[in-house]
C-alpha atoms as a PDB file:
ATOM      1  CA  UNK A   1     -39.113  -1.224 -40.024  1.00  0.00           C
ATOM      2  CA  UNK A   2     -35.377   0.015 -39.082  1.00  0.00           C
ATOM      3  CA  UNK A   3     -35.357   1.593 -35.969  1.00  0.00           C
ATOM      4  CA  UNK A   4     -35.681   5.548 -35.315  1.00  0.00           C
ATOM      5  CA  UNK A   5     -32.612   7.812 -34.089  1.00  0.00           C
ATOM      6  CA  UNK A   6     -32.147  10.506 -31.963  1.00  0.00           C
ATOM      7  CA  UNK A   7     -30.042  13.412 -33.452  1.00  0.00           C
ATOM      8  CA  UNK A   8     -28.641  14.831 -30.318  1.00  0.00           C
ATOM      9  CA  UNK A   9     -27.717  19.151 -31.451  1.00  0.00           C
ATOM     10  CA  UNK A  10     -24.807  20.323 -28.643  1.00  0.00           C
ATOM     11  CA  UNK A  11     -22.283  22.687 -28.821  1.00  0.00           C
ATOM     12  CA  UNK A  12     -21.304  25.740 -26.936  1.00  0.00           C
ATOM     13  CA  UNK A  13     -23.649  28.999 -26.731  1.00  0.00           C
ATOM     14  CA  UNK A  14     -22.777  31.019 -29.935  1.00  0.00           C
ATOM     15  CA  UNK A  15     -22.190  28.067 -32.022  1.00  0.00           C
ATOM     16  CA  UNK A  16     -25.596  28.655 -34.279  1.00  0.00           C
ATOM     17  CA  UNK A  17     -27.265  25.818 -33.304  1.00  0.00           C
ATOM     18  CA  UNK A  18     -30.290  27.449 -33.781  1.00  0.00           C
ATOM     19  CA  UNK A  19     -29.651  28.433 -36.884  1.00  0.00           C
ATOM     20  CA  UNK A  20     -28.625  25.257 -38.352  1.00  0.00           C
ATOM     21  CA  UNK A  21     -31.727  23.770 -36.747  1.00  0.00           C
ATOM     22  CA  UNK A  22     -34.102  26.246 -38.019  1.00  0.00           C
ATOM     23  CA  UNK A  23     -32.294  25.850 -41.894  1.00  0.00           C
ATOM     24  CA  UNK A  24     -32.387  22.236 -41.539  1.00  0.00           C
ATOM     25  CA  UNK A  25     -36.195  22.219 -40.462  1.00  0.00           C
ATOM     26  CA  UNK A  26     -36.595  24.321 -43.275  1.00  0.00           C
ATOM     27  CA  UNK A  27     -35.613  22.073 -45.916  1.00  0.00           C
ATOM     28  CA  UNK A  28     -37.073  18.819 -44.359  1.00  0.00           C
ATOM     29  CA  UNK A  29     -40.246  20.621 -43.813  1.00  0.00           C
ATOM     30  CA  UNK A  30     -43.130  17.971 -44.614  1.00  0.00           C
ATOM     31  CA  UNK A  31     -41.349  15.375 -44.619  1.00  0.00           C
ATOM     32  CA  UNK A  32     -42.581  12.467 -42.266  1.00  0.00           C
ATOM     33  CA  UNK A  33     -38.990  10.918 -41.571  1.00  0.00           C
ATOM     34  CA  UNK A  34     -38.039  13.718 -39.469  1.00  0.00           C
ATOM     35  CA  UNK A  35     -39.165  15.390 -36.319  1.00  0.00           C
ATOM     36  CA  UNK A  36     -37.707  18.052 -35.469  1.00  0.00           C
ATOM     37  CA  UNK A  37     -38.604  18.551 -31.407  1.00  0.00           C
ATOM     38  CA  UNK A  38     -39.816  21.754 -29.905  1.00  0.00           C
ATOM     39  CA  UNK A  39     -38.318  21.726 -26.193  1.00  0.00           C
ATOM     40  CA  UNK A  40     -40.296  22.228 -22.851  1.00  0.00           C
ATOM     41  CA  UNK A  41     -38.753  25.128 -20.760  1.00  0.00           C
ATOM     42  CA  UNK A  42     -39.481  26.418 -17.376  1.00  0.00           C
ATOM     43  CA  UNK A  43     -39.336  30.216 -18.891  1.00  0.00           C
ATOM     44  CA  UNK A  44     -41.803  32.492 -20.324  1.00  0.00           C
ATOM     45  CA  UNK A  45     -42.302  32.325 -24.041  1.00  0.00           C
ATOM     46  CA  UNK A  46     -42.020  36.088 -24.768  1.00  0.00           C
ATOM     47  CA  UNK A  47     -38.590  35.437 -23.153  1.00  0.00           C
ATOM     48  CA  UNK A  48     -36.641  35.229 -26.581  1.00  0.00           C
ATOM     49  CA  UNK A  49     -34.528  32.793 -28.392  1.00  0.00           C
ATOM     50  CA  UNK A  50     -35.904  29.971 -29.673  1.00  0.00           C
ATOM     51  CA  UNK A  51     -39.442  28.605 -30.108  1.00  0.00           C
ATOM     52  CA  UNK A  52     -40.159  26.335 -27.235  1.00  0.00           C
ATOM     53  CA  UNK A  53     -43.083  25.501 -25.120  1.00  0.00           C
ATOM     54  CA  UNK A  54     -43.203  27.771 -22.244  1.00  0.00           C
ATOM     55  CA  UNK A  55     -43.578  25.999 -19.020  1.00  0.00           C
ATOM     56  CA  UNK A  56     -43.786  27.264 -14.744  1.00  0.00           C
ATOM     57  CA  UNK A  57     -41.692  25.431 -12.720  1.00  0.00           C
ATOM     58  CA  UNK A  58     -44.456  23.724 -10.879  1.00  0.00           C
ATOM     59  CA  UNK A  59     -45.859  22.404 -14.243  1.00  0.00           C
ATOM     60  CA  UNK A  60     -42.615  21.066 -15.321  1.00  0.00           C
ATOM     61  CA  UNK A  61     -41.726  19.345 -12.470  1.00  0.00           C
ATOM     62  CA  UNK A  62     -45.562  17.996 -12.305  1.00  0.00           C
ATOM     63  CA  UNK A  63     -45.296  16.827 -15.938  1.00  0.00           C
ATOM     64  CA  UNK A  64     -42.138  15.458 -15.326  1.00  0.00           C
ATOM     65  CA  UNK A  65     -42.945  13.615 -12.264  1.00  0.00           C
ATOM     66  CA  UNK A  66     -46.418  12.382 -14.985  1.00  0.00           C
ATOM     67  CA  UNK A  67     -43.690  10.775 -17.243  1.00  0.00           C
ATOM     68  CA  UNK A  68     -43.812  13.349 -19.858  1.00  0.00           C
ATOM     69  CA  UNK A  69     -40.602  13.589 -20.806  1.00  0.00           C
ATOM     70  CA  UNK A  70     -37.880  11.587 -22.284  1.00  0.00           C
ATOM     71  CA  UNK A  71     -34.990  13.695 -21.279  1.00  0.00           C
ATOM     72  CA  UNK A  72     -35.059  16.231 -18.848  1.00  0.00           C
ATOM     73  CA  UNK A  73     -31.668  18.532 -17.461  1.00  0.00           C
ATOM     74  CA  UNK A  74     -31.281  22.028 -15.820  1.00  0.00           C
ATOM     75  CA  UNK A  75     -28.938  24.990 -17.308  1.00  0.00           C
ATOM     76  CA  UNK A  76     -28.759  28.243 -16.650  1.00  0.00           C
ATOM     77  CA  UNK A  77     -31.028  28.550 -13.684  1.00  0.00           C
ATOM     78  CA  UNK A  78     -34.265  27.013 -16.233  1.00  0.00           C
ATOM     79  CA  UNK A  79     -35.472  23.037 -16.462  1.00  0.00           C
ATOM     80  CA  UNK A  80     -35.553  21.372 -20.143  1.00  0.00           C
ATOM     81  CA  UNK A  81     -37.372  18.509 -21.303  1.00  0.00           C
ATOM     82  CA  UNK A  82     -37.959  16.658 -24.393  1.00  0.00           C
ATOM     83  CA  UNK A  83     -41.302  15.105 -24.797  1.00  0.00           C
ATOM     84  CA  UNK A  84     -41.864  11.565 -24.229  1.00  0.00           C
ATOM     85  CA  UNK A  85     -43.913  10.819 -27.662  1.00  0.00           C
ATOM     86  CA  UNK A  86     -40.733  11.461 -29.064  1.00  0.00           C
ATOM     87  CA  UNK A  87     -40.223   7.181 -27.931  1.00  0.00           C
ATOM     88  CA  UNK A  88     -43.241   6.622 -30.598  1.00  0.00           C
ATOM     89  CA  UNK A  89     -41.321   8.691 -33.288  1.00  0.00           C
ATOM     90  CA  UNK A  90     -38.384   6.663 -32.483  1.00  0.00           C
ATOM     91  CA  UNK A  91     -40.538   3.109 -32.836  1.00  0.00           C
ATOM     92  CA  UNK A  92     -41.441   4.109 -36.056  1.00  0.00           C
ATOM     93  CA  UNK A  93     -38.052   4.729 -37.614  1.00  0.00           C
ATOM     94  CA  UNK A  94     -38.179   8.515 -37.459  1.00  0.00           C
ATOM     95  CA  UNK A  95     -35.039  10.847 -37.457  1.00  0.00           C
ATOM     96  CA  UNK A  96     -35.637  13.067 -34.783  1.00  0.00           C
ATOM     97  CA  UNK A  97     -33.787  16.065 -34.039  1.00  0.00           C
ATOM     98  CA  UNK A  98     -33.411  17.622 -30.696  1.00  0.00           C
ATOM     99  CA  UNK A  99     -30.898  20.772 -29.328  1.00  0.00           C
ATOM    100  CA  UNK A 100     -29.558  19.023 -26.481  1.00  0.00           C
ATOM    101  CA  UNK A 101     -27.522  19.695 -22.724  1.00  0.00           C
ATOM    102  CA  UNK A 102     -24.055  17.829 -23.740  1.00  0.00           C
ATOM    103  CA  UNK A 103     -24.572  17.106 -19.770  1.00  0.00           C
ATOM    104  CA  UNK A 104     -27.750  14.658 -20.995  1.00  0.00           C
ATOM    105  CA  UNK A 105     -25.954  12.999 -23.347  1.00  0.00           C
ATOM    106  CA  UNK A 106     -24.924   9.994 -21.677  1.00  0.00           C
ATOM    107  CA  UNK A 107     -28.599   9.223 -20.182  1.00  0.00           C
ATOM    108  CA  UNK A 108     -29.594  10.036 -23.414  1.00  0.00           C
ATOM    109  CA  UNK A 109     -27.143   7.271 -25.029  1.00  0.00           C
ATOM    110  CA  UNK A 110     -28.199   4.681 -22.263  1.00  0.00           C
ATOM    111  CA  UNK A 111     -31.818   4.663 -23.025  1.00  0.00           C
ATOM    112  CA  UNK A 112     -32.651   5.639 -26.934  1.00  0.00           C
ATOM    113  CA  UNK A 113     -30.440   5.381 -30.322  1.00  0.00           C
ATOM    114  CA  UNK A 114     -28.416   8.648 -30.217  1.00  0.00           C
ATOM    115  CA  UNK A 115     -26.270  10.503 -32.659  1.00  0.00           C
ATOM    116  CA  UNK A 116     -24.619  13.644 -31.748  1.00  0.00           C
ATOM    117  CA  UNK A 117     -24.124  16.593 -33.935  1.00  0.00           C
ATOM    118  CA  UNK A 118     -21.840  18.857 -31.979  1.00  0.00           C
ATOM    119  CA  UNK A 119     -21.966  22.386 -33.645  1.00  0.00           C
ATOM    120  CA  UNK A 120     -18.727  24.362 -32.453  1.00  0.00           C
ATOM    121  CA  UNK A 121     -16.774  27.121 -33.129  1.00  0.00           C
ATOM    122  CA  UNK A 122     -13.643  28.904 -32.974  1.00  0.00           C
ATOM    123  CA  UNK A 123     -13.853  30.990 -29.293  1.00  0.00           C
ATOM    124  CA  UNK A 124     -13.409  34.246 -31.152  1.00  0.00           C
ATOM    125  CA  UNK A 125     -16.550  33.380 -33.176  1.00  0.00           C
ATOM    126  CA  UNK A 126     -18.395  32.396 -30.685  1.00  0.00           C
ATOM    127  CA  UNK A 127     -17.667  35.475 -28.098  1.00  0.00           C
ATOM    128  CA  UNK A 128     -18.506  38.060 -31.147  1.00  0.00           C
ATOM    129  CA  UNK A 129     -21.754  36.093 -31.331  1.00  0.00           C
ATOM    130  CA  UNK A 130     -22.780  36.253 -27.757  1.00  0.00           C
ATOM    131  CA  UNK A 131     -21.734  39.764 -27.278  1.00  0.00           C
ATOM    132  CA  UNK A 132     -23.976  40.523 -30.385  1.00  0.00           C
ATOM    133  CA  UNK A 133     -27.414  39.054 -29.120  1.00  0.00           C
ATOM    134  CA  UNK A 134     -26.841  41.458 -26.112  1.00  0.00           C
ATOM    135  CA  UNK A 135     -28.804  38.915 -23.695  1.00  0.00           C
ATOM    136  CA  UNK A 136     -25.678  38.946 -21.475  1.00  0.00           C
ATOM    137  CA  UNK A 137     -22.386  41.189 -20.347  1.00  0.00           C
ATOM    138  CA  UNK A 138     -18.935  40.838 -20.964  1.00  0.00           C
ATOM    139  CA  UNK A 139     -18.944  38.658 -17.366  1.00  0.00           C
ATOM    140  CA  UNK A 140     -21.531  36.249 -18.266  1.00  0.00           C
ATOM    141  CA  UNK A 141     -20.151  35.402 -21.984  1.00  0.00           C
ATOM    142  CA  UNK A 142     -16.685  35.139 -20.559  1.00  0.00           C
ATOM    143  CA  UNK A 143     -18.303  32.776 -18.103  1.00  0.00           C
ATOM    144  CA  UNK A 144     -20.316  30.854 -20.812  1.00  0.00           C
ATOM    145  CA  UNK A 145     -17.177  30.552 -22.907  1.00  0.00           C
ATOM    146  CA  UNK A 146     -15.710  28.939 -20.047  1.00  0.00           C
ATOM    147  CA  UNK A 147     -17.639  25.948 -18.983  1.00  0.00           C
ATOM    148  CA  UNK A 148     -17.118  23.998 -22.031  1.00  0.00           C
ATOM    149  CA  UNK A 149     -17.380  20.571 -21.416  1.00  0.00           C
ATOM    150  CA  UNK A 150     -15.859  17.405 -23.158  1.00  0.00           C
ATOM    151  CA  UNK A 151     -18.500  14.621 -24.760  1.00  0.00           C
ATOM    152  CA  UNK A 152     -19.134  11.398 -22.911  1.00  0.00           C
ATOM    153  CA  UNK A 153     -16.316   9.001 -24.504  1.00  0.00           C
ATOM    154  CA  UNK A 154     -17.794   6.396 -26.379  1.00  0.00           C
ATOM    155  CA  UNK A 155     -21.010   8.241 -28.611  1.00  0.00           C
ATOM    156  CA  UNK A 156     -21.355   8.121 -32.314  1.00  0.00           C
ATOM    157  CA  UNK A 157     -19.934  12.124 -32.798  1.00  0.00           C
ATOM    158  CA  UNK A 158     -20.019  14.439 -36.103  1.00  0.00           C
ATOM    159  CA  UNK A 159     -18.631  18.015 -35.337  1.00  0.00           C
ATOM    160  CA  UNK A 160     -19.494  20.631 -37.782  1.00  0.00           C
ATOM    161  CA  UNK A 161     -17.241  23.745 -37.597  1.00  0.00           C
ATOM    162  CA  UNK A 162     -19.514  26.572 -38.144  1.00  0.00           C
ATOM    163  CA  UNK A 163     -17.628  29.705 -38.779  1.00  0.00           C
ATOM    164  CA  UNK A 164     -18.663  30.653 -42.292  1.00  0.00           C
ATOM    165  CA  UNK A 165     -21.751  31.212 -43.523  1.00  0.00           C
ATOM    166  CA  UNK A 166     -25.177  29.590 -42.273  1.00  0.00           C
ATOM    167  CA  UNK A 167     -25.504  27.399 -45.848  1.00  0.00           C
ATOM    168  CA  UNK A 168     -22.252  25.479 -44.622  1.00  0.00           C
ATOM    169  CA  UNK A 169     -23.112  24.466 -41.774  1.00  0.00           C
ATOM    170  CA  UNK A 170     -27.068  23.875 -42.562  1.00  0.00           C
ATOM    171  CA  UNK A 171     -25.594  21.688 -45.783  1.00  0.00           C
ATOM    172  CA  UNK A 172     -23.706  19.704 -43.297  1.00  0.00           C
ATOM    173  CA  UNK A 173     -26.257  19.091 -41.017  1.00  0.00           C
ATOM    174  CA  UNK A 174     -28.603  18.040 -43.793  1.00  0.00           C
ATOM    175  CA  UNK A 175     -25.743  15.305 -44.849  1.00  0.00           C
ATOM    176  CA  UNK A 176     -25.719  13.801 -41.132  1.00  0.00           C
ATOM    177  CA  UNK A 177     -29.962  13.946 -41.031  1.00  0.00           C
ATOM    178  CA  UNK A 178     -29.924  12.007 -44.265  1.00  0.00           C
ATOM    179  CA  UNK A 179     -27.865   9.782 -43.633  1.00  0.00           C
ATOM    180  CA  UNK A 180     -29.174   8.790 -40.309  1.00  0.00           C
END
């Protein structure tokens, strides 16, 4: 059986990751090839955005110190992980699909068959977006705009431009998942 990969989702906040996630998990719903992953994060789960498992710090760092994650990185003040079974989805040739820290991506690369999707924007976009979910102030989206990063060098890359409407950008995503 060909070997699973990891579909690594990056890009900047504003980009509509989540939205190309949740379109993509839409129309691949039921189907065993791909797992889409629900992430582990050390905030409360009434605190907004997307679905994820709501974790204390204390129980993160006790689950991750158990070997219960793949992945783990910190952003924003929170810890993330990405389960561990994911390595048994993997064995068995799945696609699975993860919103990723572009600052994992080289650990990520150096110990499971990675992909990236990096889901970008032009800054304009993005800074209408942010100011519209009203989760931050005109200081911390500047700031957020500002700490782009580059990609590792060397990583298998797809960018998808996503400053039209959602169906683009989910289309293109469901191109790269098929194809994986």
């Amino acid at each position: 059986m060909a070997r699973g990969v990891l579909v690594a989702v990056v890009g900047p906040s504003g980009a509509g990751k989540d939205t190309l996630l949740a379109g993509a998990r839409a129309a691949l719903a039921g189907h065993p090839r791909y797992r889409f992953v629900r992430r582990c994060i050390s905030r409360p789960a009434t605190a907004g955005g997307e679905e994820h498992e709501a974790l204390g710090p204390e129980e993160f760092a006790a689950r991750a110190a158990a070997g219960g994650f793949a992945l783990t990185w910190q952003a924003h003040g929170l810890h993330y992980g990405i389960p561990a079974d994911i390595t048994g989805d993997l064995a068995a040739g799945r696609v699975v699909v993860a919103n990723l820290s572009r600052t994992v991506l080289a650990t990520a690369a150096a110990r499971l068959p990675l992909r990236v999707l990096e889901v970008t924007a032009p800054a304009a976009v993005l800074a209408q977006r942010l100011a519209a979910r009203g989760r931050e102030d005109a200081a911390d989206v500047a700031a957020r705009l500002a700490r782009a990063a580059p990609l590792p060098a060397g990583l298998a890359v797809t960018r998808v431009v996503n400053d039209g409407a959602p169906e683009a950008g989910i289309a293109a995503m469901l191109a790269l998942l098929r194809s994986a």
